[in-house]
PDB file of N, CA and C in Angstrom:
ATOM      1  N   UNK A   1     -26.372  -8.779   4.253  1.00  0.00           N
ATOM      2  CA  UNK A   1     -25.986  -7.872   3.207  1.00  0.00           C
ATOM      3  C   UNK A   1     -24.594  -8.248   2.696  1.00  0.00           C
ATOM      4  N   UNK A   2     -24.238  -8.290   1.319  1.00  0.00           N
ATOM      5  CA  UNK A   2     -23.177  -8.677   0.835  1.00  0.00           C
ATOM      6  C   UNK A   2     -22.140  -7.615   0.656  1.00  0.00           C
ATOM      7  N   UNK A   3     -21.063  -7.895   0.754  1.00  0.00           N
ATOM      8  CA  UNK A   3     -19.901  -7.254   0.521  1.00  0.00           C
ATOM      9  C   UNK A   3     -19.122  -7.211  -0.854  1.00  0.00           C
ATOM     10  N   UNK A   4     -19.579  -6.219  -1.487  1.00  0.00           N
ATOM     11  CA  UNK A   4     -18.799  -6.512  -2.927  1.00  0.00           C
ATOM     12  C   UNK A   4     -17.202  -6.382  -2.838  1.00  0.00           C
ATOM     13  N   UNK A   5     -16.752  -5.764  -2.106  1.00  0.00           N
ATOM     14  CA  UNK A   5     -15.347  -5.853  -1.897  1.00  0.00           C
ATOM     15  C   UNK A   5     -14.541  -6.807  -1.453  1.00  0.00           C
ATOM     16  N   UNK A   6     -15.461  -8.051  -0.756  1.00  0.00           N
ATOM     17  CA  UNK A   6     -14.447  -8.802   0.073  1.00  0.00           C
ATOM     18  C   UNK A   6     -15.326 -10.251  -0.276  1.00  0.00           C
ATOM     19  N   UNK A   7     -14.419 -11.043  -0.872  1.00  0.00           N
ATOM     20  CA  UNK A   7     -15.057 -12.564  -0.794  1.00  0.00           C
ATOM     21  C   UNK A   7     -14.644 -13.863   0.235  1.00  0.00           C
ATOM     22  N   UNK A   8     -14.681 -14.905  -0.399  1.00  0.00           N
ATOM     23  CA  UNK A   8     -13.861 -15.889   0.653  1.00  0.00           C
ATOM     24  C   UNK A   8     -12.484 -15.812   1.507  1.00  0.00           C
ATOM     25  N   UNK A   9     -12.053 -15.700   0.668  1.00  0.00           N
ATOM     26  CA  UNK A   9     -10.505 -15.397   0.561  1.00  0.00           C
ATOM     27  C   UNK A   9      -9.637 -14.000   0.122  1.00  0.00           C
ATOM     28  N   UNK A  10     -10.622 -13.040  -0.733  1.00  0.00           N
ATOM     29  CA  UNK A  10      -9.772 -11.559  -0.502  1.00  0.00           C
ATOM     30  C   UNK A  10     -10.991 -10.924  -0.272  1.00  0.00           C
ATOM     31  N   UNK A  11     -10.161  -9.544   0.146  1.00  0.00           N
ATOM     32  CA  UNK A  11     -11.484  -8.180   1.319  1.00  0.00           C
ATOM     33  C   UNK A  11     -10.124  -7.476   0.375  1.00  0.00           C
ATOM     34  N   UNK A  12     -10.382  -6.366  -0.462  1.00  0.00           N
ATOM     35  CA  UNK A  12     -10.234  -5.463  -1.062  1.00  0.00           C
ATOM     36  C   UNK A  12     -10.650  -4.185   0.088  1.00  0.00           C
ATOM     37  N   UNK A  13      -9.557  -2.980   0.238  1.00  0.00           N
ATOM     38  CA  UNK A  13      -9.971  -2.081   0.857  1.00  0.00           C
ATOM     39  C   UNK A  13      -8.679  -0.820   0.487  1.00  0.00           C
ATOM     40  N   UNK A  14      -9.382   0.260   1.271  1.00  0.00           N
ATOM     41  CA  UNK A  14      -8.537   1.194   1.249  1.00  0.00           C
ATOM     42  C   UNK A  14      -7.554   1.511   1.648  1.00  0.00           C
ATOM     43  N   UNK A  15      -5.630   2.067   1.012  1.00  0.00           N
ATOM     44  CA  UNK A  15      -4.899   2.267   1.969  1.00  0.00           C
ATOM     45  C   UNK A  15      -5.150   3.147   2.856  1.00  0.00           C
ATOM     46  N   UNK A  16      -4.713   2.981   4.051  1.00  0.00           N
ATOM     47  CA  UNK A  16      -4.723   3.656   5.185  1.00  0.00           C
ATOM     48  C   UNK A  16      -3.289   4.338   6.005  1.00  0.00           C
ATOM     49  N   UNK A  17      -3.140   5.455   6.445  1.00  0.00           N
ATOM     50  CA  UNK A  17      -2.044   6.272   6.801  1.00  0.00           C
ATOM     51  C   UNK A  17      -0.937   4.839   7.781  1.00  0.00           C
ATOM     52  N   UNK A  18      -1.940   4.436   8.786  1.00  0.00           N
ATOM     53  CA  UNK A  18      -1.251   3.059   9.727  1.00  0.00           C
ATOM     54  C   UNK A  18      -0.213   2.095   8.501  1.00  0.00           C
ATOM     55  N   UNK A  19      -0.715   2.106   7.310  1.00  0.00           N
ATOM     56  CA  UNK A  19      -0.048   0.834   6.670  1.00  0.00           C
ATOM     57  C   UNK A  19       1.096   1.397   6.389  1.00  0.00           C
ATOM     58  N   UNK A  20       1.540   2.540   6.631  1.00  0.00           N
ATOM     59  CA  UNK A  20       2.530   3.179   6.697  1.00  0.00           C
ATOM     60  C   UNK A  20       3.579   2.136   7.423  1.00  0.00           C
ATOM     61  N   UNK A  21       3.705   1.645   8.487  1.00  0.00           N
ATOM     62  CA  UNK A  21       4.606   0.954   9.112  1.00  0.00           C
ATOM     63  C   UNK A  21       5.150  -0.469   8.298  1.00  0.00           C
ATOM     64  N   UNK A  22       3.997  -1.213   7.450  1.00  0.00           N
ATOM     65  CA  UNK A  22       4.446  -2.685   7.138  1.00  0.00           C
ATOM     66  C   UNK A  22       4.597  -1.956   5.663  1.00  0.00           C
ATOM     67  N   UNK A  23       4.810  -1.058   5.211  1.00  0.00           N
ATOM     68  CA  UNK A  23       5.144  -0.427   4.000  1.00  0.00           C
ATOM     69  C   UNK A  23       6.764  -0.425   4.315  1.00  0.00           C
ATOM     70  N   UNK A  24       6.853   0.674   5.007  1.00  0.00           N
ATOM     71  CA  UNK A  24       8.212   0.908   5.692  1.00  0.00           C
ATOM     72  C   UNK A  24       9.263  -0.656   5.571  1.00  0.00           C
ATOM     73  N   UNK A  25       8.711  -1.473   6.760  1.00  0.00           N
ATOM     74  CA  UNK A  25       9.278  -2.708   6.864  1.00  0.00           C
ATOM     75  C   UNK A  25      10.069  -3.394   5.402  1.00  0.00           C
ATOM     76  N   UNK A  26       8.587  -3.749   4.446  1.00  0.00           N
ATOM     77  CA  UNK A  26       8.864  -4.272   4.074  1.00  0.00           C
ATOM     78  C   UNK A  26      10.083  -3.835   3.320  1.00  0.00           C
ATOM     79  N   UNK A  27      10.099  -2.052   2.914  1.00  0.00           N
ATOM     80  CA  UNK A  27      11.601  -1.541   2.166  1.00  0.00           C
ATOM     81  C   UNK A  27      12.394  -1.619   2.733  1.00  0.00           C
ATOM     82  N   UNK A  28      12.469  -2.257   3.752  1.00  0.00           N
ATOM     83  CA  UNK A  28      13.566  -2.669   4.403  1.00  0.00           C
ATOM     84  C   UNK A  28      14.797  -3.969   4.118  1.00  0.00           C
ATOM     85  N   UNK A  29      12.847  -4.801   3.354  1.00  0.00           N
ATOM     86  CA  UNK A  29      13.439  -6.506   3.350  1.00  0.00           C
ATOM     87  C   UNK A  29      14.287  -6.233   1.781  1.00  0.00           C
ATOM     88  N   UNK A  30      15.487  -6.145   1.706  1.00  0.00           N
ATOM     89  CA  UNK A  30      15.886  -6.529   0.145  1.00  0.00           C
ATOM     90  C   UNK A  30      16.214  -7.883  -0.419  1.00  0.00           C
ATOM     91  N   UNK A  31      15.781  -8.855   0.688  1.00  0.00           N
ATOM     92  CA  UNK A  31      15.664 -10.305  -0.183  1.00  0.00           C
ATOM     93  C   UNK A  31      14.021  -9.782  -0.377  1.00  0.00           C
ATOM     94  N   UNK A  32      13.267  -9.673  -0.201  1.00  0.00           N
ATOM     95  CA  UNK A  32      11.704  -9.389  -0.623  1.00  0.00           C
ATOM     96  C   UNK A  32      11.646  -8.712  -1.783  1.00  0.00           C
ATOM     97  N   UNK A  33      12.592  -7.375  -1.918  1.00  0.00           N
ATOM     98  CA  UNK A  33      12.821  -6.495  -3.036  1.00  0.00           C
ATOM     99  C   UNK A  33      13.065  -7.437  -4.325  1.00  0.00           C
ATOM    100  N   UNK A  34      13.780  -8.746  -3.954  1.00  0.00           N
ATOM    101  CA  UNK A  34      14.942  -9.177  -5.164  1.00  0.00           C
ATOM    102  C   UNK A  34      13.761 -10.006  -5.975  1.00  0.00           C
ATOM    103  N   UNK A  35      12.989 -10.420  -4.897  1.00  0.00           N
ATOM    104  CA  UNK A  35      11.663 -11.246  -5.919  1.00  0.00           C
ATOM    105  C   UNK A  35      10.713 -10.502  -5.941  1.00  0.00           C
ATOM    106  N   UNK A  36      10.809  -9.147  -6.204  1.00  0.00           N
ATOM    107  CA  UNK A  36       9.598  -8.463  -6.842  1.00  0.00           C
ATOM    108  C   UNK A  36      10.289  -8.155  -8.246  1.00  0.00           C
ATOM    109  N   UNK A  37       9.345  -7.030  -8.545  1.00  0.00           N
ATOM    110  CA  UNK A  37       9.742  -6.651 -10.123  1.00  0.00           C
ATOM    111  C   UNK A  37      10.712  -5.683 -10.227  1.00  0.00           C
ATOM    112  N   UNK A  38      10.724  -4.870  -8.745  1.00  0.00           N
ATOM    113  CA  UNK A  38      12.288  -4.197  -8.734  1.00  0.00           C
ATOM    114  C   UNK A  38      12.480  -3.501  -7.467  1.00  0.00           C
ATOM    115  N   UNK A  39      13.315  -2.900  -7.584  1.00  0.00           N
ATOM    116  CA  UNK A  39      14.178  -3.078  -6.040  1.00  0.00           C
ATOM    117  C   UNK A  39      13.981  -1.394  -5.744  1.00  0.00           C
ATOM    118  N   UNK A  40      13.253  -0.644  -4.904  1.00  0.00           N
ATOM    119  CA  UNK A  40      13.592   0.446  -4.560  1.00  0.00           C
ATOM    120  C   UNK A  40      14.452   0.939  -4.078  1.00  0.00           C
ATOM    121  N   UNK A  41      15.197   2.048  -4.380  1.00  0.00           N
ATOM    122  CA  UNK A  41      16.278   2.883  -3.068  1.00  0.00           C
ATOM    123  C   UNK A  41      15.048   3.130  -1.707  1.00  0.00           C
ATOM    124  N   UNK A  42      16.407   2.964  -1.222  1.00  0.00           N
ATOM    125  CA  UNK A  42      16.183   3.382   0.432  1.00  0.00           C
ATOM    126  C   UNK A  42      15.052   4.486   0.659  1.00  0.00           C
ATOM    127  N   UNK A  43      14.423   4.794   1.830  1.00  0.00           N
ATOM    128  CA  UNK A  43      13.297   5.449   1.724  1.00  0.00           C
ATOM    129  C   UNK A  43      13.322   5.840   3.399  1.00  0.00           C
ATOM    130  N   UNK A  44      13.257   7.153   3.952  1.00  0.00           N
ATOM    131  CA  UNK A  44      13.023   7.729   5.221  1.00  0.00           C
ATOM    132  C   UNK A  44      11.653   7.349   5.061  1.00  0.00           C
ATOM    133  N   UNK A  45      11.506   6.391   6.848  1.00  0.00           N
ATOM    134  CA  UNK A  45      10.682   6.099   7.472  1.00  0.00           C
ATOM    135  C   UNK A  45       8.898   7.496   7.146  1.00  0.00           C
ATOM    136  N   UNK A  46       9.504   9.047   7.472  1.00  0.00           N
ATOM    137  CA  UNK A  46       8.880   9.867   7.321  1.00  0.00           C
ATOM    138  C   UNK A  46       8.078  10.130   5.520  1.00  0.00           C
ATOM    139  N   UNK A  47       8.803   9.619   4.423  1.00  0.00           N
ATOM    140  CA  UNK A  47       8.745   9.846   3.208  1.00  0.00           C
ATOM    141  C   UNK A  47       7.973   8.556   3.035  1.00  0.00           C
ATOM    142  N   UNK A  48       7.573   7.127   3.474  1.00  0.00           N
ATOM    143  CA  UNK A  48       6.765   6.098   3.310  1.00  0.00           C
ATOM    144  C   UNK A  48       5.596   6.784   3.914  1.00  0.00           C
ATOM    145  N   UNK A  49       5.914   7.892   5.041  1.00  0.00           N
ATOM    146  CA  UNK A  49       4.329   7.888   6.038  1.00  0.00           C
ATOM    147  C   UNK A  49       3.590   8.708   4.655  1.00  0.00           C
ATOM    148  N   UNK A  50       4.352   9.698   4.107  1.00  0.00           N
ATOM    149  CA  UNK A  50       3.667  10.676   3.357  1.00  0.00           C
ATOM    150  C   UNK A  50       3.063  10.280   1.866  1.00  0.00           C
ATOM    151  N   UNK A  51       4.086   8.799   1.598  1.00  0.00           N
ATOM    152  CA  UNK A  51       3.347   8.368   0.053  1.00  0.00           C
ATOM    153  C   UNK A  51       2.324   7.700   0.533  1.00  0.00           C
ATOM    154  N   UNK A  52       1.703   6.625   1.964  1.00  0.00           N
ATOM    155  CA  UNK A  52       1.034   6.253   2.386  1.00  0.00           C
ATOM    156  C   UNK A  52      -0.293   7.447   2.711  1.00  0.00           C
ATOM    157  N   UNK A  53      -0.246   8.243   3.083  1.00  0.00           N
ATOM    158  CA  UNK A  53      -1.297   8.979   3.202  1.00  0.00           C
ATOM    159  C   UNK A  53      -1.798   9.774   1.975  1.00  0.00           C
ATOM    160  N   UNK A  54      -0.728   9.761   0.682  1.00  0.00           N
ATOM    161  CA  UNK A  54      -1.725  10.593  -0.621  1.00  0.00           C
ATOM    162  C   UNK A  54      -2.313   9.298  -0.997  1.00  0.00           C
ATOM    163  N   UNK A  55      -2.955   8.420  -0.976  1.00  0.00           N
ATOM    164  CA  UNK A  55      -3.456   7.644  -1.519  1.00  0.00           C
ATOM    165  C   UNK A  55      -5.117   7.677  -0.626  1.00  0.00           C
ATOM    166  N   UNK A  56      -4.559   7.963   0.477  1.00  0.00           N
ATOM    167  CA  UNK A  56      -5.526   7.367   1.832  1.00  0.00           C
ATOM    168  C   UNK A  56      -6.358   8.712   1.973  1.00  0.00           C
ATOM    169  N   UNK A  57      -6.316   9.772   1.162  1.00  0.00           N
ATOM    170  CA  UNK A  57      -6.792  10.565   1.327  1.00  0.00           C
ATOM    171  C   UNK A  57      -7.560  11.460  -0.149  1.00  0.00           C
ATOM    172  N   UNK A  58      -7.107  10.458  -1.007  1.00  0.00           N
ATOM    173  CA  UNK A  58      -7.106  11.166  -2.528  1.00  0.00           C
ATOM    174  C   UNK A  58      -8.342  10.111  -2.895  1.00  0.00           C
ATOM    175  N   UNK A  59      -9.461  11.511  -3.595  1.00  0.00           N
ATOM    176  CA  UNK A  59     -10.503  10.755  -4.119  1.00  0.00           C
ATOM    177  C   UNK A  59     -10.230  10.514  -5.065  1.00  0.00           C
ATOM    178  N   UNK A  60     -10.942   9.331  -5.659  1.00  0.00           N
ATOM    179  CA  UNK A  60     -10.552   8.310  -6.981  1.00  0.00           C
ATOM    180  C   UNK A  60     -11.088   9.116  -8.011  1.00  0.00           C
ATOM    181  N   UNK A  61     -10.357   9.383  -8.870  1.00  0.00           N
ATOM    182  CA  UNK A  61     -10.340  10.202 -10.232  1.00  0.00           C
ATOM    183  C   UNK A  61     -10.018   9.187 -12.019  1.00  0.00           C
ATOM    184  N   UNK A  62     -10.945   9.212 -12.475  1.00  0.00           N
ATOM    185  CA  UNK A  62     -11.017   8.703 -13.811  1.00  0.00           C
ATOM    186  C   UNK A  62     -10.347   6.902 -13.369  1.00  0.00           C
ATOM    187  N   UNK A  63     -10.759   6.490 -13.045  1.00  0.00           N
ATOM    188  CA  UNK A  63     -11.111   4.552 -12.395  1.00  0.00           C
ATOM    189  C   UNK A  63      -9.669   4.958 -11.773  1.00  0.00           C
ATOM    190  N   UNK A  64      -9.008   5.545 -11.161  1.00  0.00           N
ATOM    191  CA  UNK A  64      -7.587   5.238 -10.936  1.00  0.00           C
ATOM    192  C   UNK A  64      -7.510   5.067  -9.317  1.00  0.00           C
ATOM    193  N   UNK A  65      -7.581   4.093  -8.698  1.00  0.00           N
ATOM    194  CA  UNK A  65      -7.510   3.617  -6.879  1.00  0.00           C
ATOM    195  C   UNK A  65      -6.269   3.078  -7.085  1.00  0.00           C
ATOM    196  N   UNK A  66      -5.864   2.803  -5.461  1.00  0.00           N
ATOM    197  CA  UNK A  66      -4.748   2.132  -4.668  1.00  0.00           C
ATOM    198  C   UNK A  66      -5.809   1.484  -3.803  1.00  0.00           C
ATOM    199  N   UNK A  67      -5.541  -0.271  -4.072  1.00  0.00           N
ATOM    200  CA  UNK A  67      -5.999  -1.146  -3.433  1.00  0.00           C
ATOM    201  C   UNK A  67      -5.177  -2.102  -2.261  1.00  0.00           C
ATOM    202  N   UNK A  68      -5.603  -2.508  -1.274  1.00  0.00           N
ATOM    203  CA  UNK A  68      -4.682  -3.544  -0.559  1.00  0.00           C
ATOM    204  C   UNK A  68      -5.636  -4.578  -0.193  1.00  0.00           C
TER     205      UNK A  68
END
């Protein structure tokens, strides 16, 4: 049975409350920040767990998902 979400090389899936931690991390890295498209303020560990879980818990409304 095929997987429409996941091919050779990407698996498309849902965020999950756990990704909370390498979320966290990465606002940590601000050389990582400097080569994205922009740089967030600082962020309590507790305030990543909570934007991580409205996603992980919110049914998809008019095509609008959070993919990883």
């Amino acid at each position: 049975m095929a997987n429409i979400w996941q091919g050779e090389r990407v698996r498309l899936r849902a965020v999950e409350p756990e990704d909370a931690d390498c979320y966290f991390g990465w606002s940590q890295d601000t050389d990582l920040a400097r080569a994205d498209y922009s740089i967030d303020f600082p962020m309590l560990r507790e305030a990543v767990r909570k934007w991580a879980l409205e996603p992980a818990t919110k049914e998809p409304k008019d095509d609008v998902y959070r993919w990883l």
